[in-house]
N, C-alpha and C. Protein backbone atom coordinates (compact mmCIF):
# COMPACT_ATOMS: atom_id res chain seq x y z
N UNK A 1 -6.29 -37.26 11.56
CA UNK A 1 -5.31 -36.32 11.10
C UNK A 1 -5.97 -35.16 10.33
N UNK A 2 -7.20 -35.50 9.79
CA UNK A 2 -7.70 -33.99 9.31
C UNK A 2 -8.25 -33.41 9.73
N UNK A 3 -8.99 -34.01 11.24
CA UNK A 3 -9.78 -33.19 11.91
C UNK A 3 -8.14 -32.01 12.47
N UNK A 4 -7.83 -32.57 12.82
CA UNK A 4 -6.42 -32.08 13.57
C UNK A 4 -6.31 -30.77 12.62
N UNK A 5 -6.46 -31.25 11.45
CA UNK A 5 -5.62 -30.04 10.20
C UNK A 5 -6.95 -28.91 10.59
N UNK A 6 -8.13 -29.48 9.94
CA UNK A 6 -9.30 -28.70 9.89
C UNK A 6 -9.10 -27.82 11.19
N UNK A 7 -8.95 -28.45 12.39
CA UNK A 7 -8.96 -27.25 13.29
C UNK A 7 -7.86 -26.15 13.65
N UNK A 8 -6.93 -26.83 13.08
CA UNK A 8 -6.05 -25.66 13.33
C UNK A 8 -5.66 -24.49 11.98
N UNK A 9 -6.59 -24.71 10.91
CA UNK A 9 -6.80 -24.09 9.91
C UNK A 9 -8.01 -22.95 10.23
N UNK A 10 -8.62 -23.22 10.70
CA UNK A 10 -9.84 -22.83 10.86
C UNK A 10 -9.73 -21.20 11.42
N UNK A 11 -8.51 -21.17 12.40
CA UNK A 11 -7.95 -19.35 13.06
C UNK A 11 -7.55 -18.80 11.57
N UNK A 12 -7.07 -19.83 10.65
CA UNK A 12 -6.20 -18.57 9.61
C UNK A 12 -7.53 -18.45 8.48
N UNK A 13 -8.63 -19.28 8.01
CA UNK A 13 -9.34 -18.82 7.39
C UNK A 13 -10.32 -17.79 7.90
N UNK A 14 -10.39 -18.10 9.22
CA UNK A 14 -11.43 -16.50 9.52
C UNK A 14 -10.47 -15.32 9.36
N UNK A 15 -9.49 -15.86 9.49
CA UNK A 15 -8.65 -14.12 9.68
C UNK A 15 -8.65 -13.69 8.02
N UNK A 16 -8.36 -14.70 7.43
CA UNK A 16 -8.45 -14.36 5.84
C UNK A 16 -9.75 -13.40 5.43
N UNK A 17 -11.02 -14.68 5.81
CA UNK A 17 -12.42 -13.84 5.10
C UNK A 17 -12.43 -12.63 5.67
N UNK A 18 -12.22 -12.22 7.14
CA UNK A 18 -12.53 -10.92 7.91
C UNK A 18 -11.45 -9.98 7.22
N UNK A 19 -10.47 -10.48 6.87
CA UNK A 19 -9.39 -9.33 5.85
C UNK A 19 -10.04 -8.91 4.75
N UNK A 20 -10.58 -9.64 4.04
CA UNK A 20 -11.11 -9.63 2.35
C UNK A 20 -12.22 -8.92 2.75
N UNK A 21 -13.38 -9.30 3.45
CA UNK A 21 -14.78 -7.79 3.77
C UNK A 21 -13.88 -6.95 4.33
N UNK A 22 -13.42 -6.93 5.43
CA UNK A 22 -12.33 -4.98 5.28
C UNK A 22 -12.29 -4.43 3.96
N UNK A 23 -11.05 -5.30 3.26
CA UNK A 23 -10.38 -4.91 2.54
C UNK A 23 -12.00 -4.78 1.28
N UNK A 24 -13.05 -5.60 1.39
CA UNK A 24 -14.05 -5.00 0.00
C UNK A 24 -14.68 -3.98 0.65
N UNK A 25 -14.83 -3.56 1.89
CA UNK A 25 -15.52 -2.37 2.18
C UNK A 25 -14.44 -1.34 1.57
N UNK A 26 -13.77 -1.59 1.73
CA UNK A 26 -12.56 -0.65 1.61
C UNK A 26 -12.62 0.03 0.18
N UNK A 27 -12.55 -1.31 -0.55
CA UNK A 27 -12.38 -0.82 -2.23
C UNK A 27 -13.61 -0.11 -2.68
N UNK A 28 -14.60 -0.75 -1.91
CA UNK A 28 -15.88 -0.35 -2.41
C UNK A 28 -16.16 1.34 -1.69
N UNK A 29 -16.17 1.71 -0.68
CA UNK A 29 -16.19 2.78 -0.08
C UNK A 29 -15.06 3.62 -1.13
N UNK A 30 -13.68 3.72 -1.25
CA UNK A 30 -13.22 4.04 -2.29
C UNK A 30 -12.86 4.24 -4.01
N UNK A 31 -14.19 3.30 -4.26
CA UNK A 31 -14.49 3.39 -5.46
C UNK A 31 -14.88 4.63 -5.87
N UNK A 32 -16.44 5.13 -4.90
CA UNK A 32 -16.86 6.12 -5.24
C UNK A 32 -16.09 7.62 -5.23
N UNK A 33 -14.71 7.83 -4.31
CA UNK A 33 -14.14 8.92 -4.31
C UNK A 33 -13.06 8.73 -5.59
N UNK A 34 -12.61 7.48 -5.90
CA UNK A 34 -11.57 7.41 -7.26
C UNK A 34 -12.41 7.63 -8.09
N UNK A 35 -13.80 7.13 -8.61
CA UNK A 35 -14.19 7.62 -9.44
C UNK A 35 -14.54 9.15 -10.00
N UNK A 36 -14.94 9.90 -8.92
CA UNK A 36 -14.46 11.48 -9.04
C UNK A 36 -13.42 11.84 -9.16
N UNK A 37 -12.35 11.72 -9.09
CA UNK A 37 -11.05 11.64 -9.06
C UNK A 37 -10.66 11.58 -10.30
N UNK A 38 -11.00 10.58 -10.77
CA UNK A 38 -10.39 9.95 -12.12
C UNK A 38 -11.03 10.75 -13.18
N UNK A 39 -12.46 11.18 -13.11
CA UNK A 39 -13.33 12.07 -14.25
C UNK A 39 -12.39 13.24 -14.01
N UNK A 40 -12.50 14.19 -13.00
CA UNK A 40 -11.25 15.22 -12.80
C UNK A 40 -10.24 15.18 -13.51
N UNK A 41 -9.18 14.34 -13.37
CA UNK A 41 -8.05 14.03 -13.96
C UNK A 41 -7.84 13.82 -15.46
N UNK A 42 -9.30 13.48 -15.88
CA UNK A 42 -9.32 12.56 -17.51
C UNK A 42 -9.56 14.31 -18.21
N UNK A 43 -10.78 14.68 -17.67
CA UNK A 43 -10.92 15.93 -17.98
C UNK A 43 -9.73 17.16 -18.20
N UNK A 44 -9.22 16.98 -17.23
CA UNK A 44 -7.59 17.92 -17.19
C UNK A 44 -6.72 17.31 -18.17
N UNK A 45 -6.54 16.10 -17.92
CA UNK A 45 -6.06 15.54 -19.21
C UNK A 45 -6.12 15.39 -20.79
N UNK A 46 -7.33 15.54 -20.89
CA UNK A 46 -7.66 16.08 -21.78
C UNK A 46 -7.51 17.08 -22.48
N UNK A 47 -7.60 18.38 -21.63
CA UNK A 47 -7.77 19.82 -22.12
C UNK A 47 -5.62 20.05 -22.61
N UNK A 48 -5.30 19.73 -21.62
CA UNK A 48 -3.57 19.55 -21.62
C UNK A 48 -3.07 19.06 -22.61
N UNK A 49 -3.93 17.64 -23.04
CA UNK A 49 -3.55 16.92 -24.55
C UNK A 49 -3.93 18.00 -25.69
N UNK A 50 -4.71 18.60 -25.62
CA UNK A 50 -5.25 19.40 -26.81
C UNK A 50 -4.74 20.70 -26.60
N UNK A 51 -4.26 21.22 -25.33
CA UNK A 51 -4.01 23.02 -25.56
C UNK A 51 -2.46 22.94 -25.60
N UNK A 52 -1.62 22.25 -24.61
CA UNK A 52 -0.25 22.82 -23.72
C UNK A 52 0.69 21.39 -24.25
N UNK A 53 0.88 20.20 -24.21
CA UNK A 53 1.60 19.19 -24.07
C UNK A 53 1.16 17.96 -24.50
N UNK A 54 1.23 17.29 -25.58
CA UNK A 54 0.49 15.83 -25.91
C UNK A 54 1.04 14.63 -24.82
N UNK A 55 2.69 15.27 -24.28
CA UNK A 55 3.34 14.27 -23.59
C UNK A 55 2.66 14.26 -22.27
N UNK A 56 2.15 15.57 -21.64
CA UNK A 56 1.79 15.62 -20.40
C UNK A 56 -0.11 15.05 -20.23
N UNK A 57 -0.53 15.69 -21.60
CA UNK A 57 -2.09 15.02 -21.16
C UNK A 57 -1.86 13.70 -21.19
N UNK A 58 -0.83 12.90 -22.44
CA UNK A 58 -0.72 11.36 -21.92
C UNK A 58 -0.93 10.69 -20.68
N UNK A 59 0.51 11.40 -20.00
CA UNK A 59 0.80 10.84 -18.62
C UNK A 59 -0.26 11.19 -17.59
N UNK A 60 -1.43 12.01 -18.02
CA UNK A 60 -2.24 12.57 -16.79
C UNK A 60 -3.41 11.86 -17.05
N UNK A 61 -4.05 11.11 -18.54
CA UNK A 61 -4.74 10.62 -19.01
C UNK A 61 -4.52 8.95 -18.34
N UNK A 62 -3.30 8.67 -18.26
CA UNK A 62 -2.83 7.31 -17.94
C UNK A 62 -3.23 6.92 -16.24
N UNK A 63 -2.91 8.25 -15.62
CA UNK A 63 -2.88 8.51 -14.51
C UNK A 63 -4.40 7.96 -13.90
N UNK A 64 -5.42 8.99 -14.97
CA UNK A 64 -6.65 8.72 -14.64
C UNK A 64 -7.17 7.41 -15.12
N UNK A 65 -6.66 6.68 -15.65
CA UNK A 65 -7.10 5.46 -15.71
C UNK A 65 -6.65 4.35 -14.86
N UNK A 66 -5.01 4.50 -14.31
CA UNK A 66 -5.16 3.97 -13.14
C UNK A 66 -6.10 4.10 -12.15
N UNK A 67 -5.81 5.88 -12.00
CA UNK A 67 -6.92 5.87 -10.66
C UNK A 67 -8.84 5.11 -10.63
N UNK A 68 -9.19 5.03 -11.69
CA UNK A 68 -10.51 4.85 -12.24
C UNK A 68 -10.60 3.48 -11.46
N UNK A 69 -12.42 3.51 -11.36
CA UNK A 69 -12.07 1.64 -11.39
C UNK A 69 -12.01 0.76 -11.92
N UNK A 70 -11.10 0.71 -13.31
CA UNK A 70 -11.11 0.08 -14.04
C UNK A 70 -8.98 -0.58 -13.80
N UNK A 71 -8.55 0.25 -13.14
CA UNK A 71 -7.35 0.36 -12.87
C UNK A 71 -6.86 -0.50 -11.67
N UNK A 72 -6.20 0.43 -10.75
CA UNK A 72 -5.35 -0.26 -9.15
C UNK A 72 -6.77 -1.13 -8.30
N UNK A 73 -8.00 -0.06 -8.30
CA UNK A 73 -8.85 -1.02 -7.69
C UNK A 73 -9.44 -2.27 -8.18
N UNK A 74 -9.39 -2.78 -9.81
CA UNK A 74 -9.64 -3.44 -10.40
C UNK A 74 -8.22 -4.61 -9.91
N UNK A 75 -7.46 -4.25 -9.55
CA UNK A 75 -5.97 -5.38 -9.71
C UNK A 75 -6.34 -5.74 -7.99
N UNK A 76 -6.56 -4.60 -6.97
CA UNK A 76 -7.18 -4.78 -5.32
C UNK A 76 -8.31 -5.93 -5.29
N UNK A 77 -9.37 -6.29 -6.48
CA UNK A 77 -10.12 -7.03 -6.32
C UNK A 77 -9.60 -7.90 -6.97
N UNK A 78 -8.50 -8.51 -8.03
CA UNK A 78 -8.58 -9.59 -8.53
C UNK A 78 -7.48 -10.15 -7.29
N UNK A 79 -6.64 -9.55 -6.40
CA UNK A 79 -5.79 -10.24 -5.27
C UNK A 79 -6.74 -10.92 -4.43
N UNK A 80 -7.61 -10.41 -4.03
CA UNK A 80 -8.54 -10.39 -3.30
C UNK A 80 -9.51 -11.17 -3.20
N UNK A 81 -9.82 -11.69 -4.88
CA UNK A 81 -10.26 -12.79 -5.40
C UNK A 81 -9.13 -14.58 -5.72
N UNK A 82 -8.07 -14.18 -5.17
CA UNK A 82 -6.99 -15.25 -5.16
C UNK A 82 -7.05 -15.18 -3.67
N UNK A 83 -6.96 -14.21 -2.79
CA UNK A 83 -6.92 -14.62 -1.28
C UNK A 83 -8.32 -15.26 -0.80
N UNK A 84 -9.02 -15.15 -1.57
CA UNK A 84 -10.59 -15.99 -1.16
C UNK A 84 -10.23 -17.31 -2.10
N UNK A 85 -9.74 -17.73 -2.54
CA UNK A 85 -9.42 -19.07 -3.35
C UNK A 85 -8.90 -19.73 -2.55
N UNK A 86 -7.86 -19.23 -1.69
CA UNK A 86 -6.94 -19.66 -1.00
C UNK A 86 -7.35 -20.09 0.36
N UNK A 87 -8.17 -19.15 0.85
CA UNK A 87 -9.42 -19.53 1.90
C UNK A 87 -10.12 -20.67 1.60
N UNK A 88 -10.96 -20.74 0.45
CA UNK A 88 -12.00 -22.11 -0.14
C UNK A 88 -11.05 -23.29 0.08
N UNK A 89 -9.53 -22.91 -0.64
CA UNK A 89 -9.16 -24.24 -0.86
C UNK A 89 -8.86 -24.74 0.93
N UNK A 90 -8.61 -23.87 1.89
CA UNK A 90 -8.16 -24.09 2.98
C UNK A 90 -9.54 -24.92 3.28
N UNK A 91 -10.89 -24.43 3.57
CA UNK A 91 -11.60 -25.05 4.03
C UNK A 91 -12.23 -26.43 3.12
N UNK A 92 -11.60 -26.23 2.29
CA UNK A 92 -12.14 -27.83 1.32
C UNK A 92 -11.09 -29.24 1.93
N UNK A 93 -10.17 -28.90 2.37
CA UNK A 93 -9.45 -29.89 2.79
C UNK A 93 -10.14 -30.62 4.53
């Protein structure tokens, strides 16, 4: 009965790992353009907090820290790190 399981598990964990390298080329290839992105934005944000609007450099400051990778791509790798858990645990059985 577990060979039975093991093999018919075996189509959904490759499809898993081959999702997760996409999906880390992905984050990783897009790291480097959010990170320009985000210096841009922090910078503008900045100047906005100090010349024109404290409310607007907030929201543009916030902005750039989502975008950063400390932000959305930081939350892309911790899913990413539960869909590879979920894989391990598949092949531990």
């Amino acid at each position: 009965m577990k060979r039975i399981f093991k093999i018919l598990t075996i189509p959904v964990t490759l499809a898993i790992d081959l999702f997760t390298l996409i999906c880390i080329g992905l984050i990783s290839f897009s790291g480097m353009l959010l990170r320009l992105v985000s210096g841009i934005i922090g910078i503008l944000g900045i100047a906005v907090l100090v010349t024109y609007s404290p409310k607007n450099g907030l929201i543009l400051l916030t902005i750039a820290f989502l975008v950063s990778h400390m932000g959305l791509p930081m939350l892309a790798v911790w899913v990413l790190g539960k869909l590879q858990d979920v894989s391990g645990f598949l092949k531990s059985i």
